[in-house]
N, C-alpha and C. Protein backbone atom coordinates (compact mmCIF):
# COMPACT_ATOMS: atom_id res chain seq x y z
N UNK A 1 7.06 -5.19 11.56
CA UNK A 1 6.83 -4.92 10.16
C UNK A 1 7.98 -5.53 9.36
N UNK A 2 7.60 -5.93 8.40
CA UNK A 2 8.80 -6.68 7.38
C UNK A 2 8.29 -6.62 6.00
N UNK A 3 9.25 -5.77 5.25
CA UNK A 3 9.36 -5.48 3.86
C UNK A 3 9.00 -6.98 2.82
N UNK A 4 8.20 -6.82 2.48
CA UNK A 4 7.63 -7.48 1.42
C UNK A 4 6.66 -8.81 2.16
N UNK A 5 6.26 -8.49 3.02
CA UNK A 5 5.05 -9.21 3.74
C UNK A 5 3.49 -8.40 3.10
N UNK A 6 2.63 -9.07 3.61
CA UNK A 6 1.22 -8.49 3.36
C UNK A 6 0.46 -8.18 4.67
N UNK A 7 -0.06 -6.88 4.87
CA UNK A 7 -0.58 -6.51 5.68
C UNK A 7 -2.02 -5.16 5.45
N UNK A 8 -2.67 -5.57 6.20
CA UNK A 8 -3.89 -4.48 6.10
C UNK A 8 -3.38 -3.66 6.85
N UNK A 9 -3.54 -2.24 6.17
CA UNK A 9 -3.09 -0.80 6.92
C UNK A 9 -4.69 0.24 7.24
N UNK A 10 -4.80 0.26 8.24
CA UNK A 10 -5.70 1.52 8.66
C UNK A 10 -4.85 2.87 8.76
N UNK A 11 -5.30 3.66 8.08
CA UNK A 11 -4.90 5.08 8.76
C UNK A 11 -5.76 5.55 9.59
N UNK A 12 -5.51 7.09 9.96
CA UNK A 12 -5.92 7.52 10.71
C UNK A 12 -7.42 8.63 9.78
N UNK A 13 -7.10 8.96 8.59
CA UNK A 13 -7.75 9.72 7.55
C UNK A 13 -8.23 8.83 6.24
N UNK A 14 -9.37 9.45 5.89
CA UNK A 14 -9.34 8.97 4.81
C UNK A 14 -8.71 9.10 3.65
N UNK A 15 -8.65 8.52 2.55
CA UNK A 15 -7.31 9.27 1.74
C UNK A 15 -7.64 8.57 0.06
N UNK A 16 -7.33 8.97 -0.92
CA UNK A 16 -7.72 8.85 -2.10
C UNK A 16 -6.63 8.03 -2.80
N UNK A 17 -7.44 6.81 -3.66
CA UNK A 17 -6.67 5.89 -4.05
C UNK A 17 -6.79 6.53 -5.49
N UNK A 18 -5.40 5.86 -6.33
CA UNK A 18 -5.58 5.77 -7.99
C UNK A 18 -6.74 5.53 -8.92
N UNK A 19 -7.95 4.80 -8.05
CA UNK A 19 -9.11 4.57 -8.83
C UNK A 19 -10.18 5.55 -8.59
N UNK A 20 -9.37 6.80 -7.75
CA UNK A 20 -10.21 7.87 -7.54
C UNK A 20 -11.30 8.12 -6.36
N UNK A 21 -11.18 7.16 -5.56
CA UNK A 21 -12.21 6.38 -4.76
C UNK A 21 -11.27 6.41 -3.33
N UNK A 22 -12.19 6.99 -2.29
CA UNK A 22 -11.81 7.27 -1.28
C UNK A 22 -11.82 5.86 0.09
N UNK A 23 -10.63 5.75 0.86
CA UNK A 23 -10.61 4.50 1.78
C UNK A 23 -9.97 4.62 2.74
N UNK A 24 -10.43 3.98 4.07
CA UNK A 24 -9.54 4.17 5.21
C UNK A 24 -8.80 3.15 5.59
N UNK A 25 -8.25 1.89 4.27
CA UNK A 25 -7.43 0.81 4.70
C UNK A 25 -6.99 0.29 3.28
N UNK A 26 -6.10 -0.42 3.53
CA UNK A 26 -5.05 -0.67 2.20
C UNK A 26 -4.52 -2.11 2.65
N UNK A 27 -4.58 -3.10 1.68
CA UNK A 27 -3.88 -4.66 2.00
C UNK A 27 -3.19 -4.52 0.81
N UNK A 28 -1.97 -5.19 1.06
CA UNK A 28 -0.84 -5.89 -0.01
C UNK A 28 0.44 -6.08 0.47
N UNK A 29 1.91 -6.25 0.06
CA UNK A 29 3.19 -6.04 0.02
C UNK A 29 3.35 -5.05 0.86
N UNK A 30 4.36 -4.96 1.67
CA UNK A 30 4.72 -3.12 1.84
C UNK A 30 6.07 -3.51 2.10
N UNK A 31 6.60 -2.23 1.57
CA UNK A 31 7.71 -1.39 2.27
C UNK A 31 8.19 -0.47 2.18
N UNK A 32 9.16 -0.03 3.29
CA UNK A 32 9.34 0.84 4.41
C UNK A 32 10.44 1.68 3.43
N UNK A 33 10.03 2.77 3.34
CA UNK A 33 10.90 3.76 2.38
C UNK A 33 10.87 5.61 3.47
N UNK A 34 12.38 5.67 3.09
CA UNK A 34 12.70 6.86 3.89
C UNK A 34 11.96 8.36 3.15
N UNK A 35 11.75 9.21 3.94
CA UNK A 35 10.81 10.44 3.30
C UNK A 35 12.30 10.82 2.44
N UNK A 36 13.14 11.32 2.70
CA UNK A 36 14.68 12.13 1.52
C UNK A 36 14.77 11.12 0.46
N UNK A 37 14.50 9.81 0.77
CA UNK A 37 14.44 8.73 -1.05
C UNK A 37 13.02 9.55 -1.82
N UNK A 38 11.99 9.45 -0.93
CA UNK A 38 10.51 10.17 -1.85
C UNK A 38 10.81 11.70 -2.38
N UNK A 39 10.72 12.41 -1.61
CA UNK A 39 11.00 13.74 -1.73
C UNK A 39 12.17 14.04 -1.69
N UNK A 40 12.98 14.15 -0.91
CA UNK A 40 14.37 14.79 -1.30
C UNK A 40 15.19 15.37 -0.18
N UNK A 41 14.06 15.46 0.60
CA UNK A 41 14.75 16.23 2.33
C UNK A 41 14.06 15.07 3.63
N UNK A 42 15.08 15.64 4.41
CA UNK A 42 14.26 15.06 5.86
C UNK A 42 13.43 16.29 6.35
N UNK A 43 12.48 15.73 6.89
CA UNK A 43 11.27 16.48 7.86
C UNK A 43 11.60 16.86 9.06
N UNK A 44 11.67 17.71 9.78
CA UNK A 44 11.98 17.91 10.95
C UNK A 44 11.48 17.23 11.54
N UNK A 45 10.15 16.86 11.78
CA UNK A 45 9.53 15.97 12.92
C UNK A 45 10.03 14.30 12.12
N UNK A 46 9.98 13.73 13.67
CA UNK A 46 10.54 11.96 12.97
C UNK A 46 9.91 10.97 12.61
N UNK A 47 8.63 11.48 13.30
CA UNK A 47 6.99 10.67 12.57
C UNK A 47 6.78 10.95 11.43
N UNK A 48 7.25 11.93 10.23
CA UNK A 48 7.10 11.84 9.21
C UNK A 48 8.53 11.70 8.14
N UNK A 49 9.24 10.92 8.87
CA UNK A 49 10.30 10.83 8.36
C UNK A 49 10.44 9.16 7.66
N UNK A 50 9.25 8.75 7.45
CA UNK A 50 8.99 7.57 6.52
C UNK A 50 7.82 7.59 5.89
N UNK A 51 7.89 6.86 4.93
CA UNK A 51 6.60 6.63 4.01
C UNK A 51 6.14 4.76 4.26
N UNK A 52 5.32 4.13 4.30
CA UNK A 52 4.68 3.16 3.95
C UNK A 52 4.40 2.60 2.59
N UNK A 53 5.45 2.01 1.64
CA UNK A 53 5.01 1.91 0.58
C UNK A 53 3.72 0.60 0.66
N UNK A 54 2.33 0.25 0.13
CA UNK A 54 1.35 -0.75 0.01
C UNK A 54 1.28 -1.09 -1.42
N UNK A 55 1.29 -2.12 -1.73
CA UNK A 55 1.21 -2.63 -2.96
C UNK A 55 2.39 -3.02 -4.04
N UNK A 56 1.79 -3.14 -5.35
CA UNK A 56 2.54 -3.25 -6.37
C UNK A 56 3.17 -2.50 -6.83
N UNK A 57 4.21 -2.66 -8.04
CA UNK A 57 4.95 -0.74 -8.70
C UNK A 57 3.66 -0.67 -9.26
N UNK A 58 2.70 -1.22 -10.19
CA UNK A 58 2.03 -0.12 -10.87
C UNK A 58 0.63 0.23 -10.12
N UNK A 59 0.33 -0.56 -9.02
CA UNK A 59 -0.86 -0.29 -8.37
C UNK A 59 -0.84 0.17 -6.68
N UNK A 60 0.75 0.20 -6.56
CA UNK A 60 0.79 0.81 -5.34
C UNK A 60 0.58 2.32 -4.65
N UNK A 61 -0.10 2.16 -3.24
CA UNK A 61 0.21 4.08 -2.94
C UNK A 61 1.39 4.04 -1.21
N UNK A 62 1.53 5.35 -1.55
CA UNK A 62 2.32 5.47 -0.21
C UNK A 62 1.76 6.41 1.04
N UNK A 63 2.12 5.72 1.94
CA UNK A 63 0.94 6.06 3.43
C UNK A 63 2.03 6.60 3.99
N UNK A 64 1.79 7.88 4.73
CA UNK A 64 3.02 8.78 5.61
C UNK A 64 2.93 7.96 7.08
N UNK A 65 4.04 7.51 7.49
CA UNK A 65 4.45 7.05 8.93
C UNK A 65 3.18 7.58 10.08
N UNK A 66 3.14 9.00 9.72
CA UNK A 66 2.40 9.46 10.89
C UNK A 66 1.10 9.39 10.46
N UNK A 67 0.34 8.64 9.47
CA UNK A 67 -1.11 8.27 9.40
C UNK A 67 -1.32 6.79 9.66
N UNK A 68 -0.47 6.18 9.74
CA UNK A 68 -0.70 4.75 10.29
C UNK A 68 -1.21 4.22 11.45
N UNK A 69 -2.64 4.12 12.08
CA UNK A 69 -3.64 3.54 13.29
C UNK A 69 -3.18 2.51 13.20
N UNK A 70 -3.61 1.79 12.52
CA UNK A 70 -3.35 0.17 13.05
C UNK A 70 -2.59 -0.88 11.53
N UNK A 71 -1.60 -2.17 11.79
CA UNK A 71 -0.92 -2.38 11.25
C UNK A 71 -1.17 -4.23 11.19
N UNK A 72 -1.44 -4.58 10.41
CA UNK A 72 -2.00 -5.98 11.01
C UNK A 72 -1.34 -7.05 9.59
N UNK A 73 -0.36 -8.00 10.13
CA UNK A 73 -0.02 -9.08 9.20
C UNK A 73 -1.44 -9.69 8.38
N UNK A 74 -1.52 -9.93 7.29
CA UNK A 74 -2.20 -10.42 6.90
C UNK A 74 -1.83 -11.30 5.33
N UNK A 75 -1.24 -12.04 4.97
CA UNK A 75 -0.99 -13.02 4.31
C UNK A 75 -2.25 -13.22 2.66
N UNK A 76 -3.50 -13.71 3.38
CA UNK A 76 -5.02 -13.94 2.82
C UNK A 76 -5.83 -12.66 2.76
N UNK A 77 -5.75 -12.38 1.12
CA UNK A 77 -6.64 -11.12 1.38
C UNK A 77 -7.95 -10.69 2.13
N UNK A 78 -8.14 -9.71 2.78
CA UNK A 78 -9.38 -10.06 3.57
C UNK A 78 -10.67 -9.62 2.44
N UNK A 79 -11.61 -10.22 3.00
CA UNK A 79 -12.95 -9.74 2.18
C UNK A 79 -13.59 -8.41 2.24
N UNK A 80 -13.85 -7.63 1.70
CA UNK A 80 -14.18 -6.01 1.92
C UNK A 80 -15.78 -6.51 2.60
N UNK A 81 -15.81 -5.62 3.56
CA UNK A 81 -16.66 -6.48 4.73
C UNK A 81 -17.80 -5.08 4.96
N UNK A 82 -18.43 -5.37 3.39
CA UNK A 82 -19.56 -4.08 2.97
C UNK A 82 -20.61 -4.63 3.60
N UNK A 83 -21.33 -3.83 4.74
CA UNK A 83 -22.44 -4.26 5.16
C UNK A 83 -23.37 -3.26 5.15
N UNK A 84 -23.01 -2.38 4.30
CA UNK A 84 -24.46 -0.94 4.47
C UNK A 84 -23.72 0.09 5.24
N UNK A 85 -22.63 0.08 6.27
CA UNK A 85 -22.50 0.92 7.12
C UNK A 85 -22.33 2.02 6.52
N UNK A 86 -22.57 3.44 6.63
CA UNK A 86 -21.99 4.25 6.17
C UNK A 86 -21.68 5.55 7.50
N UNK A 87 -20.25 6.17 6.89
CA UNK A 87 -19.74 7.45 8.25
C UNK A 87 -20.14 8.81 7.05
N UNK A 88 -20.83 9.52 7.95
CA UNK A 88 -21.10 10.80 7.68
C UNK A 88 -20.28 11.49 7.83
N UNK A 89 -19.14 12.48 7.23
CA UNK A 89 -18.45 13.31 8.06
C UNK A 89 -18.99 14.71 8.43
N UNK A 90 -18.90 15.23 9.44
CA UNK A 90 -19.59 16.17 10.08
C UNK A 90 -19.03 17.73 9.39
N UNK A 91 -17.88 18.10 8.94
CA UNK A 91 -17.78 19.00 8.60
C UNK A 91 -18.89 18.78 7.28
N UNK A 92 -18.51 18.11 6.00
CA UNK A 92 -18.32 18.61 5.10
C UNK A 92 -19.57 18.25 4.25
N UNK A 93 -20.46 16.75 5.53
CA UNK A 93 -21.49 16.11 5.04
C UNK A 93 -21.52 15.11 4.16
N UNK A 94 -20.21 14.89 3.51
CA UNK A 94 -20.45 13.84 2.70
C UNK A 94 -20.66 12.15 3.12
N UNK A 95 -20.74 11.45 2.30
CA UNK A 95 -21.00 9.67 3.05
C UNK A 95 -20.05 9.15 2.69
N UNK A 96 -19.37 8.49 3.45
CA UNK A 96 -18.34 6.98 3.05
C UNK A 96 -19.14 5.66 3.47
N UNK A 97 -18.51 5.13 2.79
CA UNK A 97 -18.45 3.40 3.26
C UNK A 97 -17.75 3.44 4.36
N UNK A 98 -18.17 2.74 6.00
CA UNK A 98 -17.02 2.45 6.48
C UNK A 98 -16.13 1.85 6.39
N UNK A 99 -15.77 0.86 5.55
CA UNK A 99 -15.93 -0.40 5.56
C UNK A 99 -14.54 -0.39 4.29
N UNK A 100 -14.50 0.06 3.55
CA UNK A 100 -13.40 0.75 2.38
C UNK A 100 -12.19 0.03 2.67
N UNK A 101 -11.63 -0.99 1.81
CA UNK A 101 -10.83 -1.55 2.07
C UNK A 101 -10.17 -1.19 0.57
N UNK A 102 -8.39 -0.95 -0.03
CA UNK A 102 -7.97 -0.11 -1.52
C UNK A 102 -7.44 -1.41 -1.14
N UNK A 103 -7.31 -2.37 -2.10
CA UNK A 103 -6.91 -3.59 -2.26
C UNK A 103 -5.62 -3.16 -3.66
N UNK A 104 -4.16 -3.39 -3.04
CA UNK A 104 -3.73 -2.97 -3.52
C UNK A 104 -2.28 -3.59 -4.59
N UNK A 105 -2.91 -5.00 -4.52
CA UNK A 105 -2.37 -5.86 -5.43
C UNK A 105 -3.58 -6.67 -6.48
């Protein structure tokens, strides 16, 4: 990982962007910011003892260390790769896109 590269981030959850709109992946800039700079303390556990900053200052969000699945250089934004799929989630019933890419530059 290297601060101010571009990379597509999967988490592990889905998670709610600034446009209100729910996604399980994020492309842009990132970097690597300590949880006591965000909040103010360290965490006892050490998997959550960083944040993921993605994006720009005014269009960026921050991803907790311990929701990060997969981490992939990516330079060329990728194309949001909407093909109809949709995930049901089983508790709660609602539909996503699988496919949800928060493009974040």
């Amino acid at each position: 990982m290297k601060d101010g590269d571009r990379y597509l981030v999967t988490t592990d959850n889905w998670f709610h962007a600034p446009d209100g709109q729910s996604y399980r992946a994020a492309w842009g800039r990132i970097r690597v910011l300590k949880t006591k700079d965000i909040l103010g303390f360290d965490p006892a556990r050490p998997s959550t003892n960083w944040f993921l900053k993605v994006g720009i200052e005014k269009k960026h969000i921050l991803i907790g260390g311990c929701q990060i699945h997969y981490l992939v250089r990516s330079e060329i934004k990728p194309k949001s790769a909407f093909i109809g799929v949709k995930y049901k989630d089983k508790d709660t019933g609602v539909q996503y896109s699988a496919e949800r890419i928060y493009f974040a530059e």
